[in-house]
C-alpha atoms as a PDB file:
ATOM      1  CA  UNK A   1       1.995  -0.212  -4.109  1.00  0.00           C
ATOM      2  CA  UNK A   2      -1.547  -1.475  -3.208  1.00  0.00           C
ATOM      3  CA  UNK A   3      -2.024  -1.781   0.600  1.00  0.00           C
ATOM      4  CA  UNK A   4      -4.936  -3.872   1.395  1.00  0.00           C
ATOM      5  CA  UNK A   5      -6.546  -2.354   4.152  1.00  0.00           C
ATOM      6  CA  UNK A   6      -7.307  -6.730   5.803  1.00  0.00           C
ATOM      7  CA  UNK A   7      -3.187  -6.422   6.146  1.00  0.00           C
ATOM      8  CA  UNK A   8      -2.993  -3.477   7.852  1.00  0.00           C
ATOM      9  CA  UNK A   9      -2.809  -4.585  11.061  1.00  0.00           C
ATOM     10  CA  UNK A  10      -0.303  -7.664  10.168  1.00  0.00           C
ATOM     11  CA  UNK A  11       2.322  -5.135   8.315  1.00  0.00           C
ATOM     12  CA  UNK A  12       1.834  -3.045  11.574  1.00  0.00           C
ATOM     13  CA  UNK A  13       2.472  -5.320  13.926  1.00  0.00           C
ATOM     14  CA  UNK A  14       5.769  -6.923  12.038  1.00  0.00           C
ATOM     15  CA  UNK A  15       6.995  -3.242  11.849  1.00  0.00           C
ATOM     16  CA  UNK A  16       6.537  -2.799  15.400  1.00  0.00           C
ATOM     17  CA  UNK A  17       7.836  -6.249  16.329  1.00  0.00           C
ATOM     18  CA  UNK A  18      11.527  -5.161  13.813  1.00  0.00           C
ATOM     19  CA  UNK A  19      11.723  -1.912  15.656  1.00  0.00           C
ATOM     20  CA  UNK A  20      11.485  -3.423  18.923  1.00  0.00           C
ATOM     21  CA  UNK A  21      12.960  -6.186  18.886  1.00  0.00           C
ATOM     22  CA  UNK A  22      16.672  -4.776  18.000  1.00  0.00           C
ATOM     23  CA  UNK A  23      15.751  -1.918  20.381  1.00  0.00           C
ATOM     24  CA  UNK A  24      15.408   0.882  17.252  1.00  0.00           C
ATOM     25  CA  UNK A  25      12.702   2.167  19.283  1.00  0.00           C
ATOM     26  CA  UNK A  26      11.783   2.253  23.190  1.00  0.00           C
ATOM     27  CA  UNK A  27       7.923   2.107  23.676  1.00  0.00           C
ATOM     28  CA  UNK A  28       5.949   1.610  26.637  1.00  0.00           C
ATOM     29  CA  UNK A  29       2.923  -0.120  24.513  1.00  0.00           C
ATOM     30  CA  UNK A  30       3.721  -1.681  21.252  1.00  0.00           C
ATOM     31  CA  UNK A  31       0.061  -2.024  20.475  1.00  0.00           C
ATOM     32  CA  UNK A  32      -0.366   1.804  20.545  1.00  0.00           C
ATOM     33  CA  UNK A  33       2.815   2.444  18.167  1.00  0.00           C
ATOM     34  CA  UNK A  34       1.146  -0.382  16.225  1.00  0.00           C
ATOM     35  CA  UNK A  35      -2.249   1.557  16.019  1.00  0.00           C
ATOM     36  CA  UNK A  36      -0.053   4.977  14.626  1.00  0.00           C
ATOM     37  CA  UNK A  37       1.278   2.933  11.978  1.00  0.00           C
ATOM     38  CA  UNK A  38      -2.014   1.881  11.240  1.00  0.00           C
ATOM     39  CA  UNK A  39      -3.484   4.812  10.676  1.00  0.00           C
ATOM     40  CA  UNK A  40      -0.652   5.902   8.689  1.00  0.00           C
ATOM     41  CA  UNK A  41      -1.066   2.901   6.395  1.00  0.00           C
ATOM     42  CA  UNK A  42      -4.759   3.582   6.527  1.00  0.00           C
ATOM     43  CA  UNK A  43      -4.826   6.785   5.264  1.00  0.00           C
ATOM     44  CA  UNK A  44      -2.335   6.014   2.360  1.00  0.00           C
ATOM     45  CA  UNK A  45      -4.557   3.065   1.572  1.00  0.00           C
ATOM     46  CA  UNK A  46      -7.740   5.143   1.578  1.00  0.00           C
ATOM     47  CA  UNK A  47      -6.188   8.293  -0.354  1.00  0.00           C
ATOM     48  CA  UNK A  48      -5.087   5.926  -2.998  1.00  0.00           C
ATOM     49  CA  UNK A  49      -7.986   4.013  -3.541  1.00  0.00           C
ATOM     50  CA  UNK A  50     -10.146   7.451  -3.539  1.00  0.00           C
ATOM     51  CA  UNK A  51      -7.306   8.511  -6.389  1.00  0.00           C
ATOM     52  CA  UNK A  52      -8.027   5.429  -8.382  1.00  0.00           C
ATOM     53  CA  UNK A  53     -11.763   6.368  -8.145  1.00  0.00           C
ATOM     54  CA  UNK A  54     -11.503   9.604  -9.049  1.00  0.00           C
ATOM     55  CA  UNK A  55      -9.546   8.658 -12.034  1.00  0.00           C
ATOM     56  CA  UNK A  56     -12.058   5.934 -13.108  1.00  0.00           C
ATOM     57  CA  UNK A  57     -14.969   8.404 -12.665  1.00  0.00           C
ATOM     58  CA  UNK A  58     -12.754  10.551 -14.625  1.00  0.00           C
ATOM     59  CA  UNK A  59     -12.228   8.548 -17.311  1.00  0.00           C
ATOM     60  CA  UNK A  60     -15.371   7.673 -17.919  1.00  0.00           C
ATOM     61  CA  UNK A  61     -16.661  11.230 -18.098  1.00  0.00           C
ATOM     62  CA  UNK A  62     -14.240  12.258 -20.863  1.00  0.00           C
ATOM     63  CA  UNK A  63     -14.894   8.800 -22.562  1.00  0.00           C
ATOM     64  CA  UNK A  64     -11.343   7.976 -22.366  1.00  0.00           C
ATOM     65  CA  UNK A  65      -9.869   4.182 -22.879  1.00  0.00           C
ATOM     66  CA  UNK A  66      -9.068   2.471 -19.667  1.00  0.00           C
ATOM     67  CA  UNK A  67      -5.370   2.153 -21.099  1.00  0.00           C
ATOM     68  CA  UNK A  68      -5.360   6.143 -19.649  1.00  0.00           C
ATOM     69  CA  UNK A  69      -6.134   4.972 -16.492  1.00  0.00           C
ATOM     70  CA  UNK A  70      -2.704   4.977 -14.811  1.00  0.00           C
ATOM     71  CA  UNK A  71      -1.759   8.584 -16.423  1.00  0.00           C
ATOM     72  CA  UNK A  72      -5.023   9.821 -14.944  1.00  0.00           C
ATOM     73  CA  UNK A  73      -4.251   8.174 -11.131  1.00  0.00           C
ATOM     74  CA  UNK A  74      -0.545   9.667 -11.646  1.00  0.00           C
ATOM     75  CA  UNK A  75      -1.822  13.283 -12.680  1.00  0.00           C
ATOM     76  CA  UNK A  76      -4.444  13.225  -9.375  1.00  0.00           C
ATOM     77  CA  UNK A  77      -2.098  11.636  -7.425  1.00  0.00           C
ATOM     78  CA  UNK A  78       0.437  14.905  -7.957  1.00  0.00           C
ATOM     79  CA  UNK A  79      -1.950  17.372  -6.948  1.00  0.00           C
ATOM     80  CA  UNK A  80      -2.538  15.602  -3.929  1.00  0.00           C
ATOM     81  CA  UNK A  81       1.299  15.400  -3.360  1.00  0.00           C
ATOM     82  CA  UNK A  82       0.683  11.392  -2.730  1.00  0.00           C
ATOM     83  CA  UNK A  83       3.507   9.423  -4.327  1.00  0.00           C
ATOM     84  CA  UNK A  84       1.619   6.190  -5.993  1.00  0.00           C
ATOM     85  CA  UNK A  85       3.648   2.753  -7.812  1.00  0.00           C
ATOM     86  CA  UNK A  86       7.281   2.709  -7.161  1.00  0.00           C
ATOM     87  CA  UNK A  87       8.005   5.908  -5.123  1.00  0.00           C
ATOM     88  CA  UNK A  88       4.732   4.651  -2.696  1.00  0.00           C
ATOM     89  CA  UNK A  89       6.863   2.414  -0.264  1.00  0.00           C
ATOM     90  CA  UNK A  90       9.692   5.124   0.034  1.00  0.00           C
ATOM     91  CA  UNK A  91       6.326   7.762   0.661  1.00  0.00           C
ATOM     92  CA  UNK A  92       5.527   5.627   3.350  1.00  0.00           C
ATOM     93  CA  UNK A  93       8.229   4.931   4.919  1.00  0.00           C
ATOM     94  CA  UNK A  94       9.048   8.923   5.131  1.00  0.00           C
ATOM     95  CA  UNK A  95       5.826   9.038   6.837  1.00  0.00           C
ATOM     96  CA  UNK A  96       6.387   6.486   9.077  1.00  0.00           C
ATOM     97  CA  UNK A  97       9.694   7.802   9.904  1.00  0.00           C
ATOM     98  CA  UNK A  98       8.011  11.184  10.863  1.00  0.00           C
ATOM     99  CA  UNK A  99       5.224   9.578  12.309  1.00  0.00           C
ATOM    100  CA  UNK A 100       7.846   7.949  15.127  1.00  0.00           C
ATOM    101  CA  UNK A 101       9.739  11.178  15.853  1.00  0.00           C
ATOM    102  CA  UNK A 102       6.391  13.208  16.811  1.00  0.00           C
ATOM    103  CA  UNK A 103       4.227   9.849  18.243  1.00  0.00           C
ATOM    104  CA  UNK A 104       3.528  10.661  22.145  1.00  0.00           C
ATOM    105  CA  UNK A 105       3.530   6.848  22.032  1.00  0.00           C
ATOM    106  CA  UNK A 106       7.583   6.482  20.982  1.00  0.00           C
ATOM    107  CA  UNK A 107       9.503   7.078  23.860  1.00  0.00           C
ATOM    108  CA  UNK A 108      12.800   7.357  21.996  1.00  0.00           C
ATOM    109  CA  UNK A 109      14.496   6.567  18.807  1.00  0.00           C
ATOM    110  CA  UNK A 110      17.761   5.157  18.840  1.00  0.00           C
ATOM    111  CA  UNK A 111      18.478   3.806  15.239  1.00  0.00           C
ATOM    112  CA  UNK A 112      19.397   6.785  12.474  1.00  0.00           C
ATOM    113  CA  UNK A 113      16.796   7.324  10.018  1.00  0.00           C
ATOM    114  CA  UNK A 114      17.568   4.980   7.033  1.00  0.00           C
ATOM    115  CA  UNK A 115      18.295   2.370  10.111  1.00  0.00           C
ATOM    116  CA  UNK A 116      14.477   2.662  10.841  1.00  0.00           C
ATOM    117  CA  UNK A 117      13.379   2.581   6.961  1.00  0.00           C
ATOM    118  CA  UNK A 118      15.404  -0.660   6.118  1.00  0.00           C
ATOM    119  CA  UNK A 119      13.796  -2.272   9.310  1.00  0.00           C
ATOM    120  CA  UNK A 120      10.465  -1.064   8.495  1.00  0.00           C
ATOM    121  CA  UNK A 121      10.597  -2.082   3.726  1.00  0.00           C
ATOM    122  CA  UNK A 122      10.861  -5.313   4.837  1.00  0.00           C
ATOM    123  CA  UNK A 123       7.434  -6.031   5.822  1.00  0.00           C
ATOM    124  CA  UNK A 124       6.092  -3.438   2.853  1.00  0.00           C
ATOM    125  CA  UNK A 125       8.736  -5.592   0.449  1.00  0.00           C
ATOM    126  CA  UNK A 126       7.260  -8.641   1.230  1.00  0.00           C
ATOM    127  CA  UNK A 127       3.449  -7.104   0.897  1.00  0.00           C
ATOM    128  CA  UNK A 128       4.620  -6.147  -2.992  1.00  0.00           C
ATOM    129  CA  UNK A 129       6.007  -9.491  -3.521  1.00  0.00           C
ATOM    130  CA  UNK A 130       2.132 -11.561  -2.427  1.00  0.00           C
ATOM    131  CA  UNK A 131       0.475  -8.351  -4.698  1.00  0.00           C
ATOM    132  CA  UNK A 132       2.545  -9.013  -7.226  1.00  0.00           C
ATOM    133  CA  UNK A 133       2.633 -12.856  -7.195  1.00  0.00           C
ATOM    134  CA  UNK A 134      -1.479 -12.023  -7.718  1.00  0.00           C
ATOM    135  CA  UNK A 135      -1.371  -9.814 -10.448  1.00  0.00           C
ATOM    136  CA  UNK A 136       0.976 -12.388 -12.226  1.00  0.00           C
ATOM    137  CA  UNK A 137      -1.260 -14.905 -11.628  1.00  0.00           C
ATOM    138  CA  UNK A 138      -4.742 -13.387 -12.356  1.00  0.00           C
ATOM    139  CA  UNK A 139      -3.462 -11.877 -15.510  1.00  0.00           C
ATOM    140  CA  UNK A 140      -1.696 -15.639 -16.841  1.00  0.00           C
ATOM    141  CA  UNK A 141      -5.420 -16.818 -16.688  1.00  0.00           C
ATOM    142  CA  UNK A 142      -6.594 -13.230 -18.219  1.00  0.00           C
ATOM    143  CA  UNK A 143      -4.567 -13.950 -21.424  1.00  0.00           C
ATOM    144  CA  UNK A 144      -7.740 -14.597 -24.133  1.00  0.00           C
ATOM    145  CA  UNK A 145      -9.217 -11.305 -22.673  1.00  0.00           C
ATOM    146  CA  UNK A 146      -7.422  -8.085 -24.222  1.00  0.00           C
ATOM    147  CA  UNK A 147      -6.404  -5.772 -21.607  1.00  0.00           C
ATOM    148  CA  UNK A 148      -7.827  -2.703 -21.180  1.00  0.00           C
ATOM    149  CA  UNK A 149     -11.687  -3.223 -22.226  1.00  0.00           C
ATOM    150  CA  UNK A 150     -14.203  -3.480 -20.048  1.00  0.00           C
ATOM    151  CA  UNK A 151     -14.308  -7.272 -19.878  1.00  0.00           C
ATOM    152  CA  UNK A 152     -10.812  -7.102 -18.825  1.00  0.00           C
ATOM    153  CA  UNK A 153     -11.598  -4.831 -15.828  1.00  0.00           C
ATOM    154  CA  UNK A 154     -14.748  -7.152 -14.828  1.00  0.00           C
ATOM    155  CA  UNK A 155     -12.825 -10.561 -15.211  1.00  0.00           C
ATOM    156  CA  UNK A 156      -9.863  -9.372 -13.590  1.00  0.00           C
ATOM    157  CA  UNK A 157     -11.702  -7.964 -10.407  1.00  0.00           C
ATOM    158  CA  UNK A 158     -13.373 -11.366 -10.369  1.00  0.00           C
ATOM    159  CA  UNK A 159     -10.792 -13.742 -10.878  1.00  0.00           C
ATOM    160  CA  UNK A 160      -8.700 -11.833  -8.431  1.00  0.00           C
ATOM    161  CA  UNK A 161     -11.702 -12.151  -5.670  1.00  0.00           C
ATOM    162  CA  UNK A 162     -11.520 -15.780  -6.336  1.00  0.00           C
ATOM    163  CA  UNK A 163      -7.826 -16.504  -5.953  1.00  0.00           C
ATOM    164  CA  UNK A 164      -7.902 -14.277  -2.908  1.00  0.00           C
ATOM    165  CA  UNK A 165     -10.871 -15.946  -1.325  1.00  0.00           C
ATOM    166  CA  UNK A 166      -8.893 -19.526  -2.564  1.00  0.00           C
ATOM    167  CA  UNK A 167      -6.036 -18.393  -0.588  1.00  0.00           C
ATOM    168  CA  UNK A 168      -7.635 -16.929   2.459  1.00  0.00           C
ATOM    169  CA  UNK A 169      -5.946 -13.371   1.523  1.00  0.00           C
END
């Protein structure tokens, strides 16, 4: 899962809004439970993105293809204990479960555990989905490159920048 750090606050805010709004939670400032889930989201979004630059610098070093990539982020990602691709959302969401039992800003919990992670995948699910939907689309107009060269990495970033900046993401 790729969290972009620009829909941080958004993903917050929705979490906070599900939690609150069926009275999961009892908080005397949304905002500040907002803010925690922030900087949970934060961090995961700034320890991954250090993992995938790690691996690239990596890579590179040992001259390895850029298909080795992923197996490279995976091995880093394990010594960090950071879950990365399918396991991230259910990482995060055990964070963010933690993060509400021990928050000073959480006054109580009411909902059970797995109550307060099906409330809070929705906004993550629908994050995947608009990543996805990008990746899908970038890599349709990618088809004459071959993945996995150098020009693919260069026309991806840049055709992804452009449908993002298209669609004000």
């Amino acid at each position: 899962m790729r969290l972009r750090p620009a829909r941080i606050p958004a993903i917050a805010a929705e979490m906070v809004k599900a939690l609150t709004a069926d009275q999961s939670i009892e908080c005397e400032d949304p905002n500040e439970v907002a803010a925690d889930f922030e900087s949970v989201l934060g961090e995961y979004a700034r320890a991954e993105q250090e993992i995938t630059e790690q691996a690239k610098d990596m890579a590179a070093r040992r001259n390895l293809p850029h298909t080795e990539l992923g197996k490279l982020r995976r091995l880093l990602a394990e010594e960090r204990q950071l879950k990365i691709g399918d396991e991230a959302t259910d990482y995060l969401l055990d964070q963010l479960v933690e993060m509400l039992m021990h928050s000073n800003n959480v006054e109580e919990v009411y909902a059970e555990d797995w109550e307060l992670r099906r409330r809070m995948r929705e906004p993550l699910r629908a994050e995947e989905l608009v990543e996805e939907r990008l990746q899908q689309e970038v890599r349709s107009r990618l088809r004459h490159v071959q993945e996995g060269t150098s020009l693919w990495e260069v026309e991806y970033r840049r055709m992804l920048d452009d449908i993002k900046r298209r669609k004000g993401l």
